[in-house]
N, C-alpha and C. Protein backbone atom coordinates (compact mmCIF):
# COMPACT_ATOMS: atom_id res chain seq x y z
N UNK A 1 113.81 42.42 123.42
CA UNK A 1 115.19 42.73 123.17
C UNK A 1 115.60 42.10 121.83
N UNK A 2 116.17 42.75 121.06
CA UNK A 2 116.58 42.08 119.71
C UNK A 2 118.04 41.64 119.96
N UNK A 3 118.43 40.89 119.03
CA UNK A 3 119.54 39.88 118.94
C UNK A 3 120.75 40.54 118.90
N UNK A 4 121.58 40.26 119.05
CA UNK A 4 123.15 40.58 118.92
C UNK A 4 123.39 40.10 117.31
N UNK A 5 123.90 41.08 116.49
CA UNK A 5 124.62 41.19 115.05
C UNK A 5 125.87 40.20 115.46
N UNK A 6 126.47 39.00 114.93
CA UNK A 6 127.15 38.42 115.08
C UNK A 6 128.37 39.19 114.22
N UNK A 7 127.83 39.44 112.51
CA UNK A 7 128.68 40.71 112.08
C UNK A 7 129.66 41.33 112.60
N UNK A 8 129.05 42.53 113.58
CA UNK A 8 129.60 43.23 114.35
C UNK A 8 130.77 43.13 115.30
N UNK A 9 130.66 41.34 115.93
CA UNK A 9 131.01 40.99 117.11
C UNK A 9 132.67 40.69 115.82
N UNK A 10 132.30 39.82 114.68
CA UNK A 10 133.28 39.45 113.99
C UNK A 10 134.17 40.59 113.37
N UNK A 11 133.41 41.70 113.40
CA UNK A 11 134.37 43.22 112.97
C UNK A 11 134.92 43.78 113.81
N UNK A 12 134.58 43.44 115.08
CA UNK A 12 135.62 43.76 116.21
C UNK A 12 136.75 43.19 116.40
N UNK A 13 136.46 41.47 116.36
CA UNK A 13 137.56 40.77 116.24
C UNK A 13 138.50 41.06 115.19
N UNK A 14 137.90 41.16 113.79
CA UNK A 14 138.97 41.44 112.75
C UNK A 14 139.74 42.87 112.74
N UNK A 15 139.11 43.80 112.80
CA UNK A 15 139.76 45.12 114.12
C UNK A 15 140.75 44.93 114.31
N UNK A 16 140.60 43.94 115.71
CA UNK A 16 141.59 44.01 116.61
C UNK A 16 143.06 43.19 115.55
N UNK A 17 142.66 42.22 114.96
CA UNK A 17 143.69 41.01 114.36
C UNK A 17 144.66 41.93 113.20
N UNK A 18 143.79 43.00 112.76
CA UNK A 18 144.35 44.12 111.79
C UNK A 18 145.43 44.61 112.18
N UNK A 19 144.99 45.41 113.33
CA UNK A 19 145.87 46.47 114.16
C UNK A 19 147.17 46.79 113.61
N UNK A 20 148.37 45.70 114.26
CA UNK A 20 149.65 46.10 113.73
C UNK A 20 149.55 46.35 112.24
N UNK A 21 149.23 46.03 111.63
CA UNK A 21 149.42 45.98 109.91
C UNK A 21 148.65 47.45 109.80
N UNK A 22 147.65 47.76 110.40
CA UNK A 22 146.86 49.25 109.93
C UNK A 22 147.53 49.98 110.66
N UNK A 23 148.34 49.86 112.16
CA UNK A 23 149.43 51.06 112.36
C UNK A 23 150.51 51.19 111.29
N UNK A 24 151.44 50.34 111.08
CA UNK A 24 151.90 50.15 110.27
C UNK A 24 151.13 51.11 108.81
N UNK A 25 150.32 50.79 107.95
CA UNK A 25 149.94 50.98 106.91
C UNK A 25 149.64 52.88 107.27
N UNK A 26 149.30 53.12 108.23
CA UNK A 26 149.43 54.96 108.51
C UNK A 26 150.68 55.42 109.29
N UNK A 27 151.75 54.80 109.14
CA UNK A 27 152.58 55.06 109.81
C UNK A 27 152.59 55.76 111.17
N UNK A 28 152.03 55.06 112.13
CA UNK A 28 152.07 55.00 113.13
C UNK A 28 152.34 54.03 114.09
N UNK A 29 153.36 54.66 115.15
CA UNK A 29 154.32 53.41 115.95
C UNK A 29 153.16 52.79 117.30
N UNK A 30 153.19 52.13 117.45
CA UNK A 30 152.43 51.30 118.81
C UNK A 30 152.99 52.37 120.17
N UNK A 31 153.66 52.60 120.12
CA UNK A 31 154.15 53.41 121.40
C UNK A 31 153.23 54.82 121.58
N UNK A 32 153.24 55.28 119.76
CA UNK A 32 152.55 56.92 119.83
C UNK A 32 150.74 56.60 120.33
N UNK A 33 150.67 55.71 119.49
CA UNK A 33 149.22 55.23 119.86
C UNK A 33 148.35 55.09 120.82
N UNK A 34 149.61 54.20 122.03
CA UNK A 34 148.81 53.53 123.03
C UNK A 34 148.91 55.05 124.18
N UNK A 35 149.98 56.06 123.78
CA UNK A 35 150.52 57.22 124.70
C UNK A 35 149.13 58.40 124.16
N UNK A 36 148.60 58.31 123.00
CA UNK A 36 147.61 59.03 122.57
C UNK A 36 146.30 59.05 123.26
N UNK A 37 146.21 57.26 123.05
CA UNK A 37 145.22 56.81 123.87
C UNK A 37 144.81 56.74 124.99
N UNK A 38 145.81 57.22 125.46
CA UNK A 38 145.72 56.77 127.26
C UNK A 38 145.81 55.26 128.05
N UNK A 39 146.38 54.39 127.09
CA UNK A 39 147.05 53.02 127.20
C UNK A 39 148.03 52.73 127.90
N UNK A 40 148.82 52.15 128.73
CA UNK A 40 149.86 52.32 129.31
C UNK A 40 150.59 51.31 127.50
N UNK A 41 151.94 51.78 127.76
CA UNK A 41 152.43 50.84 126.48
C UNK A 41 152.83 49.26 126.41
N UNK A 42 153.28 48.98 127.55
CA UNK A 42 153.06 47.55 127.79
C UNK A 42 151.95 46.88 127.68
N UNK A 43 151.05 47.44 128.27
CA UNK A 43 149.61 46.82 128.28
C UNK A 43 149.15 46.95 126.57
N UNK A 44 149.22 48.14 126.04
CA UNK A 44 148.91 48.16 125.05
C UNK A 44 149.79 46.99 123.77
N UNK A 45 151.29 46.49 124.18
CA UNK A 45 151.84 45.37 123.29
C UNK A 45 151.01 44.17 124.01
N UNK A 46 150.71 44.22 124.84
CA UNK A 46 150.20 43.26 125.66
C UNK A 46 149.04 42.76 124.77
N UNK A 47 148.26 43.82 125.07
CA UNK A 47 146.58 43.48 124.49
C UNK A 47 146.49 43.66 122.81
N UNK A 48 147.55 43.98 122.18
CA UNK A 48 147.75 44.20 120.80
C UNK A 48 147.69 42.78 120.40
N UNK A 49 148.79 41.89 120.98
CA UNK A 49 149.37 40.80 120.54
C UNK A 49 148.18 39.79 121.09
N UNK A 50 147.55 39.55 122.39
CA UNK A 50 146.10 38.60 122.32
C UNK A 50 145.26 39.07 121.98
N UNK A 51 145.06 40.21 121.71
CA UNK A 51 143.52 40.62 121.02
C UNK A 51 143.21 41.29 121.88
N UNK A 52 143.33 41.12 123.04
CA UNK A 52 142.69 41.85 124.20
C UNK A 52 142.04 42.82 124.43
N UNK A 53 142.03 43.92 123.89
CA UNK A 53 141.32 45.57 124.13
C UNK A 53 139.51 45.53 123.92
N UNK A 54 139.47 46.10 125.41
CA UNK A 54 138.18 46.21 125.22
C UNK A 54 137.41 47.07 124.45
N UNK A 55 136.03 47.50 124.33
CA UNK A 55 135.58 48.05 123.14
C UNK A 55 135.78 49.59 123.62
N UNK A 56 136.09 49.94 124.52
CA UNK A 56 136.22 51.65 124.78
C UNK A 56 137.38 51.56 124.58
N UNK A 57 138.65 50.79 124.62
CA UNK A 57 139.77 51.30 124.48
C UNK A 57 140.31 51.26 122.84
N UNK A 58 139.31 50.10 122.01
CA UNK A 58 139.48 49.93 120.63
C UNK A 58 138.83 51.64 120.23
N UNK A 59 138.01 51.97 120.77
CA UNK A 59 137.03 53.51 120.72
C UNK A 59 138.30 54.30 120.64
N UNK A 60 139.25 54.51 121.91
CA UNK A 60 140.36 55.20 121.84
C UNK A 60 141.32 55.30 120.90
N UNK A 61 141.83 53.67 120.72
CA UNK A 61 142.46 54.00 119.35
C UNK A 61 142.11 54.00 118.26
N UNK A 62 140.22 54.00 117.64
CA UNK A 62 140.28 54.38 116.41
C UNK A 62 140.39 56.09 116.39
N UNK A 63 139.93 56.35 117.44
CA UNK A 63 139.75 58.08 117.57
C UNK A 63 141.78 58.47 117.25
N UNK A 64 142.48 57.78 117.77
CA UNK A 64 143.99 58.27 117.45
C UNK A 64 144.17 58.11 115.80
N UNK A 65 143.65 56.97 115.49
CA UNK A 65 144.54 56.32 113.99
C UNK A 65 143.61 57.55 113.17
N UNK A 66 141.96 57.31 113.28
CA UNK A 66 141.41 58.77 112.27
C UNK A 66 141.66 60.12 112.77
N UNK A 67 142.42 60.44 113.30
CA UNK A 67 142.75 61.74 113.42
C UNK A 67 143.35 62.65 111.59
C-alpha cells in the first residue's frame, strides 16, 4: 500500500478554509450552494464555519461552484 500525499490532505483543508471568500469571489450565496448541493443550509453554515464537510459533500460543492 503506498502512503497518503500529505499535500492532498492539506488542499482539502485549505479548500475548505477558502470557501466563504471563493463563494463570495463567484458570486454565489451559501444558501444557493448548500440547496444545489443537497446540503441542508444550516448544516451547511454549520460545517462551512468548522471546516466540517466531508470529502463527498466538498465533491458536491465543487460540482455547484464549477458549473
Amino acid at each position: 500500500m503506498s502512503r497518503i500525499d500529505e499535500a492532498v490532505v492539506n488542499d482539502f483543508i485549505k479548500i475548505q478554509q477558502d470557501l466563504p471568500e471563493t463563494l463570495k469571489f463567484y458570486g454565489l450565496s451559501a444558501r444557493f450552494v448548500a440547496l444545489q448541493s443537497g446540503i441542508s443550509v444550516s448544516s451547511f453554515h454549520r460545517k462551512m464555519k468548522s471546516q466540517g464537510f466531508t470529502g463527498e459533500e466538498m465533491k458536491a460543492i465543487c460540482a455547484v461552484i464549477n458549473r
